[in-house]
Protein backbone atom coordinates (compact mmCIF):
# COMPACT_ATOMS: atom_id res chain seq x y z
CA UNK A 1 15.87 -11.29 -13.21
CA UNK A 2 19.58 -10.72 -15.05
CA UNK A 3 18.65 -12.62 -17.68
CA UNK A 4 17.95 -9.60 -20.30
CA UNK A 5 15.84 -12.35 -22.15
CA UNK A 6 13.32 -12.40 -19.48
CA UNK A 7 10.86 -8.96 -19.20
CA UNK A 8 10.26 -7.67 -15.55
CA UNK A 9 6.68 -8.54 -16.14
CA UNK A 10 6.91 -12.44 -17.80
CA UNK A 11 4.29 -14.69 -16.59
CA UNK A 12 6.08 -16.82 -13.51
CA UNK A 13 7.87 -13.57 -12.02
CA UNK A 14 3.64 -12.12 -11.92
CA UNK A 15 2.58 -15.17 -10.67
CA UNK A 16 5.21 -15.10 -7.98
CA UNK A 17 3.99 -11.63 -7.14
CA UNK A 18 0.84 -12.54 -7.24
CA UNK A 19 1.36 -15.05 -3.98
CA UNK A 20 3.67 -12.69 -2.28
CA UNK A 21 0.95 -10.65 -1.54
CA UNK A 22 -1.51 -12.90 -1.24
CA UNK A 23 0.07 -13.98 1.83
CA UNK A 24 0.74 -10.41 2.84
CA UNK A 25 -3.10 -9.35 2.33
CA UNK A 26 -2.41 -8.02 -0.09
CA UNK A 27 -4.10 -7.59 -3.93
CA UNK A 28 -1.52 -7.42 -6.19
CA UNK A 29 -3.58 -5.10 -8.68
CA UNK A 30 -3.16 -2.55 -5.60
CA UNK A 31 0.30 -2.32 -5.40
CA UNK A 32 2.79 0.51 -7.74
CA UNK A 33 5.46 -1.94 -9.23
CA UNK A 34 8.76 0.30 -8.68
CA UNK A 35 10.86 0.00 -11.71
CA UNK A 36 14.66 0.44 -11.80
CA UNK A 37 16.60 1.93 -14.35
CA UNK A 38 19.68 1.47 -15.10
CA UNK A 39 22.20 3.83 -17.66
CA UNK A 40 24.59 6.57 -18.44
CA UNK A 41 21.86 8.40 -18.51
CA UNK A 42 20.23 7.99 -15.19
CA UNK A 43 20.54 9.95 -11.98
CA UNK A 44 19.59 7.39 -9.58
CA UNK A 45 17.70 10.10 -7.02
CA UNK A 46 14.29 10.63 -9.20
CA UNK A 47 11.22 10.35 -6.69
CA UNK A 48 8.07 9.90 -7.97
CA UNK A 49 4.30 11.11 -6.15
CA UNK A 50 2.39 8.40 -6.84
CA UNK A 51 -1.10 6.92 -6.06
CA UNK A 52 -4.10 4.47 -7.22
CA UNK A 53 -3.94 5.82 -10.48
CA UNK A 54 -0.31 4.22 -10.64
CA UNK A 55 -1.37 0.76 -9.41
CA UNK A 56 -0.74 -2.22 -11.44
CA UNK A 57 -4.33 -2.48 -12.39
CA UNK A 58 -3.85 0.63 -14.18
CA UNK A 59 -0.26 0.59 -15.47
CA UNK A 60 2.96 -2.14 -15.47
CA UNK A 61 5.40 -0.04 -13.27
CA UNK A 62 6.68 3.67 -12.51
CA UNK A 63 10.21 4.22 -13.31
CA UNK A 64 11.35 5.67 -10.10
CA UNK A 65 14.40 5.21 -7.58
CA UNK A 66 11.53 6.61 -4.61
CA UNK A 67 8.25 5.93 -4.43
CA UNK A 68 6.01 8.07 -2.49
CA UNK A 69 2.13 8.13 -1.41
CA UNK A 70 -0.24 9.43 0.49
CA UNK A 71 -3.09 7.13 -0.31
CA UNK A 72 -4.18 4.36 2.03
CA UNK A 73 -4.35 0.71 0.78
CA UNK A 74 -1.72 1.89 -1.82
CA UNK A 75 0.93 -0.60 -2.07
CA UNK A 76 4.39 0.23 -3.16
CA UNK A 77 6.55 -3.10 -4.26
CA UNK A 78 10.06 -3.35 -4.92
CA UNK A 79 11.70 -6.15 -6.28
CA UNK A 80 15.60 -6.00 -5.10
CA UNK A 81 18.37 -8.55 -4.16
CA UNK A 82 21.60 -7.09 -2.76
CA UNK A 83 20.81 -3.03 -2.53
CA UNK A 84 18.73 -1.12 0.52
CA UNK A 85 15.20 -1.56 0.26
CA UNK A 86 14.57 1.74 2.53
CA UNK A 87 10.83 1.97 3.84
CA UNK A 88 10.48 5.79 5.31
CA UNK A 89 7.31 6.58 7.07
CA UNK A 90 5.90 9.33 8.51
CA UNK A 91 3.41 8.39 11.36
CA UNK A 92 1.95 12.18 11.97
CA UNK A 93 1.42 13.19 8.15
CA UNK A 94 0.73 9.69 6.67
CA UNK A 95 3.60 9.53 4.27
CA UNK A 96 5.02 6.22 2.70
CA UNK A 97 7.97 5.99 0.74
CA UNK A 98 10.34 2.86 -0.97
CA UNK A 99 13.59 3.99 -1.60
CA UNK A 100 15.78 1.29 -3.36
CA UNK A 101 19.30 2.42 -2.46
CA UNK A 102 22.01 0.50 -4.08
CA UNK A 103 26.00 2.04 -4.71
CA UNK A 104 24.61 4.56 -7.37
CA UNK A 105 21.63 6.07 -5.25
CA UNK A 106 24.33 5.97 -1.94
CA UNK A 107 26.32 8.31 -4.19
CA UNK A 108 23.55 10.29 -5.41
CA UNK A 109 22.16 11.07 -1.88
CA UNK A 110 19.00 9.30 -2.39
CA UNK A 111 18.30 8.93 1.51
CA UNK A 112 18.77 12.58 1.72
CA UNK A 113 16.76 13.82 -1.10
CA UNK A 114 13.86 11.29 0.11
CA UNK A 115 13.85 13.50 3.81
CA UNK A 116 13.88 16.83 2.33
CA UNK A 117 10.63 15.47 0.00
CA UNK A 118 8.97 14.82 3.54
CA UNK A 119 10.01 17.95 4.55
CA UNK A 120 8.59 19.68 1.26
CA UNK A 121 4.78 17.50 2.14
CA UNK A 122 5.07 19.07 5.64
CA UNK A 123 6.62 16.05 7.69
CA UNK A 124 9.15 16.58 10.62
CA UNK A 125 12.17 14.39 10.08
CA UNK A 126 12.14 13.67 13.99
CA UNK A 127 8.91 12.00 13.34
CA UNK A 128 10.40 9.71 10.37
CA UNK A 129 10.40 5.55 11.31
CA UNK A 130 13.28 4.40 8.64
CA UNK A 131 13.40 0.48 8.03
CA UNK A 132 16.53 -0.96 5.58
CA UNK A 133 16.11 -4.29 3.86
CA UNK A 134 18.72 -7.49 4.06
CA UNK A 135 21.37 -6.24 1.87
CA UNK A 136 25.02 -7.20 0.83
CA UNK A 137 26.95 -6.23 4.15
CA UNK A 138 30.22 -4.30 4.48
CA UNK A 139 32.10 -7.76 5.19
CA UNK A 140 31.40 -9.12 1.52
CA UNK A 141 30.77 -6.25 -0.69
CA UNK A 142 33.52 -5.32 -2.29
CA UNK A 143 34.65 -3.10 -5.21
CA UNK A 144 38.07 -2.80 -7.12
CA UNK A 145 37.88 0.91 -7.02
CA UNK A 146 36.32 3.45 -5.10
CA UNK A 147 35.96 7.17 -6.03
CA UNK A 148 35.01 8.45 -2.68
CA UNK A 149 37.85 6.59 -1.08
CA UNK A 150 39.32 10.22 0.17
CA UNK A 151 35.79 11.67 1.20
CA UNK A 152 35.71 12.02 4.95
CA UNK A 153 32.16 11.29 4.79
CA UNK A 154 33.18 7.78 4.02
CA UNK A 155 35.88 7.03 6.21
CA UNK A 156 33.92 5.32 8.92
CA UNK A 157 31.82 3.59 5.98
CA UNK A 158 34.63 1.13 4.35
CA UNK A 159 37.44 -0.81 4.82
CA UNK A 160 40.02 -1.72 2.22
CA UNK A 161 41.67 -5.13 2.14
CA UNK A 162 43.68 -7.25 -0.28
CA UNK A 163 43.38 -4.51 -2.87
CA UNK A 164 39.85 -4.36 -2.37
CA UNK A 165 37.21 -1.81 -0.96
CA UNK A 166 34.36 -3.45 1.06
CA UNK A 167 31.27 -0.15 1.58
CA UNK A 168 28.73 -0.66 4.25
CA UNK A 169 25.89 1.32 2.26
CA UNK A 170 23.55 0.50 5.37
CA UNK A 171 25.86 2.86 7.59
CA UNK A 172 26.33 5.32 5.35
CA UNK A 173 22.66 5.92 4.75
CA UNK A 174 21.74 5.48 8.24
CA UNK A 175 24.06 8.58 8.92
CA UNK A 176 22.40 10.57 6.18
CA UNK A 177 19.49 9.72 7.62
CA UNK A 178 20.40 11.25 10.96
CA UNK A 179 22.24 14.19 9.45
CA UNK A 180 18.94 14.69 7.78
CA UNK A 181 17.13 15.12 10.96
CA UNK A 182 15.91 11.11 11.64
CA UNK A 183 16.20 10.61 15.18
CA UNK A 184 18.75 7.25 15.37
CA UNK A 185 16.08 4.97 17.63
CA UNK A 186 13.75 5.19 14.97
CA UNK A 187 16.31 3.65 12.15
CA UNK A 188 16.72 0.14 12.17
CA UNK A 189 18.98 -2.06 9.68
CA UNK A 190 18.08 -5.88 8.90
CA UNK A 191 21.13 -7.62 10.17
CA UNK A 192 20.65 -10.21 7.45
CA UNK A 193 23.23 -10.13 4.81
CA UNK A 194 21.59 -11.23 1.53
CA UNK A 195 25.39 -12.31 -0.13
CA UNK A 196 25.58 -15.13 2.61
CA UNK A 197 22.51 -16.27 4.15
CA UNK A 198 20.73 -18.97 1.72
CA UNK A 199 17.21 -17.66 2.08
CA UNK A 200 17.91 -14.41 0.06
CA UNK A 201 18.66 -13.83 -3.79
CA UNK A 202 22.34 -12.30 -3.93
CA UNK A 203 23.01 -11.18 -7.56
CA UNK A 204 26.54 -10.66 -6.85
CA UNK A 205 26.80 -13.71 -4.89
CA UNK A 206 25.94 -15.28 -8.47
CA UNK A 207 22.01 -15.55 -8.57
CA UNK A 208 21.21 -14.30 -11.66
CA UNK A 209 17.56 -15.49 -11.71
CA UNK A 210 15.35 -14.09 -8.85
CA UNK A 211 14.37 -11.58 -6.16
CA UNK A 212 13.23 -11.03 -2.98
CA UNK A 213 10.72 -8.12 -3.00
CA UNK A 214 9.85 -5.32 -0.30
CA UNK A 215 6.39 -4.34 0.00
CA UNK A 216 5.21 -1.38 1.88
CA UNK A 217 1.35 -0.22 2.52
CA UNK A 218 -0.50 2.16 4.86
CA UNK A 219 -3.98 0.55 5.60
């Protein structure tokens, strides 16, 4: 999928799709494909309302860095490799939402802009179940620089070694969730890091050709 000569929607990446959720249940042609977009010009926090009018049997994808519905047998799918796929649900007001939460949405407080959405549509962040994807893990992800190195809401969330800075992005959201009102039992983090186990795409592990995909649907 970094191969710009490829499009997001070329025939074997729908096929593969296609048999994802196939084994899932799933009809493909039910499911909003969540597009990311990346640029100087994006903000990395835009959430997007969306519904059966949205579905791939209507239109390719919604541009969108959250994903929400209220609509049963609406699925939302996110294609990702190393970043947070972040399912949110709310149990008591029958709220879904996809968040995909890589370094830029971290920064732009994605997690905590999601919450206060639920809290706009009525939901209780006690009530919130939060599930986060396998991701690149604080051990192996590792920038040159890092521009929130002297925020002391990142202290506990990084470790620098050898010149480098290695983020745990799961952490960090998991204690936005919580500041946002998610009770911590009801977070849970995949343990599986996606830069060293084999059965996961890792872009910056060097796979430059595929995804795994998150896909999230109230029945």
């Amino acid at each position: 999928m970094l191969d710009r000569g490829r499009t997001f929607h070329d025939e074997p990446a729908v096929y593969d799709r296609l048999r994802f959720c196939e084994r899932a249940g799933i009809d493909y042609a039910n499911c909003v494909f969540q597009l990311i977009r990346y640029g100087d010009e994006q903000t990395y926090d835009r959430i997007v309302d969306v519904g059966s009018l949205d579905t791939t049997r209507r239109q390719e994808a919604v541009a969108g860095d959250g994903l929400f519905t209220t609509e049963t047998g609406v699925g939302l799918f996110l294609p990702v490799a190393d970043c947070v796929a972040t399912v949110m649900y709310d149990p008591v007001q029958k709220i879904l939402a996809l968040l995909h939460i890589g370094r830029h949405a971290t920064y732009a407080d994605l997690a905590g802009r999601a919450i206060a959405h639920f809290k706009e549509k009525g939901s209780d962040p006690n009530d919130l179940i939060v599930w986060m994807s396998p991701s690149a893990k604080r051990e192996t992800y590792s920038l040159d620089t890092f521009e929130h190195a002297d925020d002391p809401a990142w202290q506990a969330f990084y470790d620098k070694r050898d010149g480098q800075y290695f983020l745990d992005l799961p952490g960090y959201n998991r204690e936005r969730c919580i500041q946002s009102g998610v009770r911590p039992d009801n977070i849970v983090i995949s343990q599986i890091n996606t830069m060293t186990d084999a059965n996961y795409f890792s872009h910056r592990a060097g796979d430059t050709d595929g995804r795994i995909a998150v896909l999230a649907m109230m029945r």
